[in-house]
C-alpha atoms as a PDB file:
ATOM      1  CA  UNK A   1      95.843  50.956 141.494  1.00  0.00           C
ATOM      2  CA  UNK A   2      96.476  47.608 140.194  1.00  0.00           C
ATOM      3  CA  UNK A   3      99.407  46.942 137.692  1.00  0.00           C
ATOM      4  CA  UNK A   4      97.202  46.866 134.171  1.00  0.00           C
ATOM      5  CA  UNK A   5      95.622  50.095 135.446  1.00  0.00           C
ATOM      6  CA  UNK A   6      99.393  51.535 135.544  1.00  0.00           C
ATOM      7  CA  UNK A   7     100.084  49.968 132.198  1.00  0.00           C
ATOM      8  CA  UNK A   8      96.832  51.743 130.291  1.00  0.00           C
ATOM      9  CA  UNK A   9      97.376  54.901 131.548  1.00  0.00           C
ATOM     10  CA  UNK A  10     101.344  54.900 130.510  1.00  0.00           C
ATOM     11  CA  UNK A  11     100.095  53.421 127.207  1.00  0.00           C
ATOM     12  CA  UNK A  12      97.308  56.226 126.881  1.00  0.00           C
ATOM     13  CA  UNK A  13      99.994  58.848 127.933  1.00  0.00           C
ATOM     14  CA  UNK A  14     102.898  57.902 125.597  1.00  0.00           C
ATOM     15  CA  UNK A  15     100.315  57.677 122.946  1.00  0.00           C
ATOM     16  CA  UNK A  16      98.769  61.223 123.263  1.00  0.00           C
ATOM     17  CA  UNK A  17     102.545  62.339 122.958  1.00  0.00           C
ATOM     18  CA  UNK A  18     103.165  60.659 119.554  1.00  0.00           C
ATOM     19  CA  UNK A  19     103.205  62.842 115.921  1.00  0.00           C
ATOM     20  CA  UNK A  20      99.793  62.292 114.572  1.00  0.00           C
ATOM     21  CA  UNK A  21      99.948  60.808 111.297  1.00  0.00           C
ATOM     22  CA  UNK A  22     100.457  63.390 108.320  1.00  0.00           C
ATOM     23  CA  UNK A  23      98.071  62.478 105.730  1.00  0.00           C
ATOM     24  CA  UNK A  24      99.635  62.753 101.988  1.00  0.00           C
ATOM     25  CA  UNK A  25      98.441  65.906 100.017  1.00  0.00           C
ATOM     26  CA  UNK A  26      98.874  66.458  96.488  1.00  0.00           C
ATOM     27  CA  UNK A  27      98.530  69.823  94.821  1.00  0.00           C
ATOM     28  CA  UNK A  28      95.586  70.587  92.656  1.00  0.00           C
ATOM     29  CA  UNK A  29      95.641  73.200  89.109  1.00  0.00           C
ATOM     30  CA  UNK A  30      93.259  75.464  90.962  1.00  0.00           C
ATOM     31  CA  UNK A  31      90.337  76.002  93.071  1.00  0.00           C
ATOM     32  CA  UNK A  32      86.969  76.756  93.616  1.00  0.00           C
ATOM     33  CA  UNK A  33      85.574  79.353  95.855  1.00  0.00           C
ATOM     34  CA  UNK A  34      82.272  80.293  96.856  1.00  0.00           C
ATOM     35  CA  UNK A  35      81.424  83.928  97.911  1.00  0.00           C
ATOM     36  CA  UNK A  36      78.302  85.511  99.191  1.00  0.00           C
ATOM     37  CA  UNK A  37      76.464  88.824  99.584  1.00  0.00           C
ATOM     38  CA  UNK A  38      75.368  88.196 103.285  1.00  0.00           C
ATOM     39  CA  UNK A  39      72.663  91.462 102.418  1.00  0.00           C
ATOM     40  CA  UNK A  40      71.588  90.198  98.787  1.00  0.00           C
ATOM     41  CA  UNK A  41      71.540  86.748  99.104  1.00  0.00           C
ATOM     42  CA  UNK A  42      73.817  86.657  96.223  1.00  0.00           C
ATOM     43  CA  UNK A  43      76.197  84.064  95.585  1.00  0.00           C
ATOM     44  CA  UNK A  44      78.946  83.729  92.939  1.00  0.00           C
ATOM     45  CA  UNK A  45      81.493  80.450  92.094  1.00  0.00           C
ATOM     46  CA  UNK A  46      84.899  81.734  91.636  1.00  0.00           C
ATOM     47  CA  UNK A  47      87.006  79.383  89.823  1.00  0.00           C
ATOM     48  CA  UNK A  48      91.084  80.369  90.194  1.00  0.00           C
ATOM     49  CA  UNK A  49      94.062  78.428  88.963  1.00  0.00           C
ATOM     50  CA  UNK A  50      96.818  78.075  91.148  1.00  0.00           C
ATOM     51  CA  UNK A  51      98.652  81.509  91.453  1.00  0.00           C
ATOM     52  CA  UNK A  52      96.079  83.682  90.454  1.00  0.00           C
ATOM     53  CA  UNK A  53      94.290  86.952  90.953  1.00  0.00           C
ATOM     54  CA  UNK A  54      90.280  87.477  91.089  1.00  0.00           C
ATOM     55  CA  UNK A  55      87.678  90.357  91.772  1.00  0.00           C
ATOM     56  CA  UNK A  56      84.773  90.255  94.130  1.00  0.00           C
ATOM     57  CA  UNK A  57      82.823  93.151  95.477  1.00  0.00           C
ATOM     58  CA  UNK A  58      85.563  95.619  96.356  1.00  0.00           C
ATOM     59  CA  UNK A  59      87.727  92.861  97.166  1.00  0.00           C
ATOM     60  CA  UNK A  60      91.135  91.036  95.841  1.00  0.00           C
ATOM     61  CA  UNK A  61      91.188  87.370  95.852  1.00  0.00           C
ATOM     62  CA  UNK A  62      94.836  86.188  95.688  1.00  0.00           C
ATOM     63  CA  UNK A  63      94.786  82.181  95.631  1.00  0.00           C
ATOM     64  CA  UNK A  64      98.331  80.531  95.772  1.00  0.00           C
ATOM     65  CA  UNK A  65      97.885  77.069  95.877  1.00  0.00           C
ATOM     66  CA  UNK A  66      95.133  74.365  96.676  1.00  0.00           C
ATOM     67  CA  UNK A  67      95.861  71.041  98.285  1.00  0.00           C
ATOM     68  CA  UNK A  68      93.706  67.753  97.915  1.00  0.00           C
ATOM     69  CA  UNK A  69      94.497  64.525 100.072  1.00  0.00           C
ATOM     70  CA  UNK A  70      96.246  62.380  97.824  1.00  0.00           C
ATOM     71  CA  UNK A  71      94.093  59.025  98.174  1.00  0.00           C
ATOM     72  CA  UNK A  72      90.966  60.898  97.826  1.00  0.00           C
ATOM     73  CA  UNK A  73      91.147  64.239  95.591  1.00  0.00           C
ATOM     74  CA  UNK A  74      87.726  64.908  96.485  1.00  0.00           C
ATOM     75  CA  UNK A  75      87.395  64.585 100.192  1.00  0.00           C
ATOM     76  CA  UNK A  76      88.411  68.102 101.119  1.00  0.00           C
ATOM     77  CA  UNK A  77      90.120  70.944  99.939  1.00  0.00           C
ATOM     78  CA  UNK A  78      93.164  73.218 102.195  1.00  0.00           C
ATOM     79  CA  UNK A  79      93.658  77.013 100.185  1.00  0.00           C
ATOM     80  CA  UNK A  80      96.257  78.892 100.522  1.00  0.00           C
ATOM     81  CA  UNK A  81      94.642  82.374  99.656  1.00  0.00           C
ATOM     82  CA  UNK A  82      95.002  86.293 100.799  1.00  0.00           C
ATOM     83  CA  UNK A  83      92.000  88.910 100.421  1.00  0.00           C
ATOM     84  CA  UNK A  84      92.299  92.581 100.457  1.00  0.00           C
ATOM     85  CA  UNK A  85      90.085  95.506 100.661  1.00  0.00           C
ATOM     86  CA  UNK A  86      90.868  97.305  97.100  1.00  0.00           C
ATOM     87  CA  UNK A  87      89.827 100.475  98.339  1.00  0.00           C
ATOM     88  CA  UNK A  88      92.133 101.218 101.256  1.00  0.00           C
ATOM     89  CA  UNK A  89      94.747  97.742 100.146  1.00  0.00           C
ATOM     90  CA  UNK A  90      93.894  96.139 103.991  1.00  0.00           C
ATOM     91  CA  UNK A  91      94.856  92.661 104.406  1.00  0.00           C
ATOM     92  CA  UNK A  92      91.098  91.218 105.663  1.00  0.00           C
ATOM     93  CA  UNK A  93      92.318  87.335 105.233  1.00  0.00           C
ATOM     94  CA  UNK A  94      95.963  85.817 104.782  1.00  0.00           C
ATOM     95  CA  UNK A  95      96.191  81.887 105.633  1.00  0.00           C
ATOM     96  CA  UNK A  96      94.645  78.557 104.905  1.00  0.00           C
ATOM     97  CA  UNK A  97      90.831  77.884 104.553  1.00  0.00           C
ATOM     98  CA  UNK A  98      89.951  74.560 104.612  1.00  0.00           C
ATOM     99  CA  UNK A  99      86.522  73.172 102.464  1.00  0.00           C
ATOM    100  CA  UNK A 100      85.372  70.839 105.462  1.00  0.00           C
ATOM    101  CA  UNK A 101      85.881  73.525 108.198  1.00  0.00           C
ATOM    102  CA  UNK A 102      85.143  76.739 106.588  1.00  0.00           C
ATOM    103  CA  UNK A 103      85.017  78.567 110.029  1.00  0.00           C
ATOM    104  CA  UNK A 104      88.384  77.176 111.578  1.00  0.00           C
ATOM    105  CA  UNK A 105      89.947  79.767 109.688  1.00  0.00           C
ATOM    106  CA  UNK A 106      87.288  82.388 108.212  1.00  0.00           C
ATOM    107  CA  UNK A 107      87.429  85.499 106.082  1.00  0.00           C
ATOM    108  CA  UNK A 108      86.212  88.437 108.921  1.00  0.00           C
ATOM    109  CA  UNK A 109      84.334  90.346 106.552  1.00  0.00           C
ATOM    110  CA  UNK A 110      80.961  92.434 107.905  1.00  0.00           C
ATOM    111  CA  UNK A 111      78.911  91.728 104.253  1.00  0.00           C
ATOM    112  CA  UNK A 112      80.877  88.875 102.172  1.00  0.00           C
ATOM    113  CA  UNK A 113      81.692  85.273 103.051  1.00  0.00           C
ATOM    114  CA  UNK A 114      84.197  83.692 101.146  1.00  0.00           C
ATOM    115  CA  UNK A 115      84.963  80.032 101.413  1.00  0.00           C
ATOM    116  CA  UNK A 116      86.651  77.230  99.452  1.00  0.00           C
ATOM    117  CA  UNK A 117      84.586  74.375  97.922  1.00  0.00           C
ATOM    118  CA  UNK A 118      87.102  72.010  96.103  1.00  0.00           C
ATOM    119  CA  UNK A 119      90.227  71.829  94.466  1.00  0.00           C
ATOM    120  CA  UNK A 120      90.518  71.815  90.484  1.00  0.00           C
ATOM    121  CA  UNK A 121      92.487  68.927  88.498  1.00  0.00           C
ATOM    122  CA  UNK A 122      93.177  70.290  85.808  1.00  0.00           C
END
């Protein structure tokens, strides 16, 4: 191995074990959620402010927060949101659900998808 193959591949190496950057998020007033029936077809917009409670089908939305990247408020969306079952108080969802990767971090529900379309400004 010559001596600029050495140098790449301890330049590769100490790069891979850098921090990634941390893009800048600002917090929006609220979000936007979109739930459906999987069996019905049925779909419903579910607009929350920050710190909020809402209904759907049996189930408790509670949405904390939404974040936005800061140089582009409309370029994704990160929830911070639980879900129970009302009927028996279960937990089905606690985390973050991110708009451009709705299945990185799903709801597991056997009938009802809920996901997170955009943040709200104001």
């Amino acid at each position: 191995m010559d001596a600029g193959m050495i140098r790449l591949a301890v330049l590769l190496t100490v790069a891979a074990l850098l921090p990634a950057h941390a893009q800048r998020a600002d917090t929006g007033a609220g979000v936007v959620l979109r739930a459906i029936d999987r069996i019905t077809g049925e779909r419903r917009d579910i607009e929350m402010p920050n710190s909020s409670i809402a209904t759907f089908e049996g189930m408790e939305v509670e949405h904390a927060e939404c974040r936005h990247p800061a140089d582009n408020p409309s370029g994704d969306a990160y929830a911070l949101l639980q879900v129970r079952n009302l009927e028996d108080e279960t937990v089905l969802f606690r985390g973050w659900m991110i708009a451009s990767a709705p299945a990185l971090n799903a709801l597991d529900h056997p009938r009802y998808d809920v996901w997170v379309l955009r943040c709200t400004m104001s």
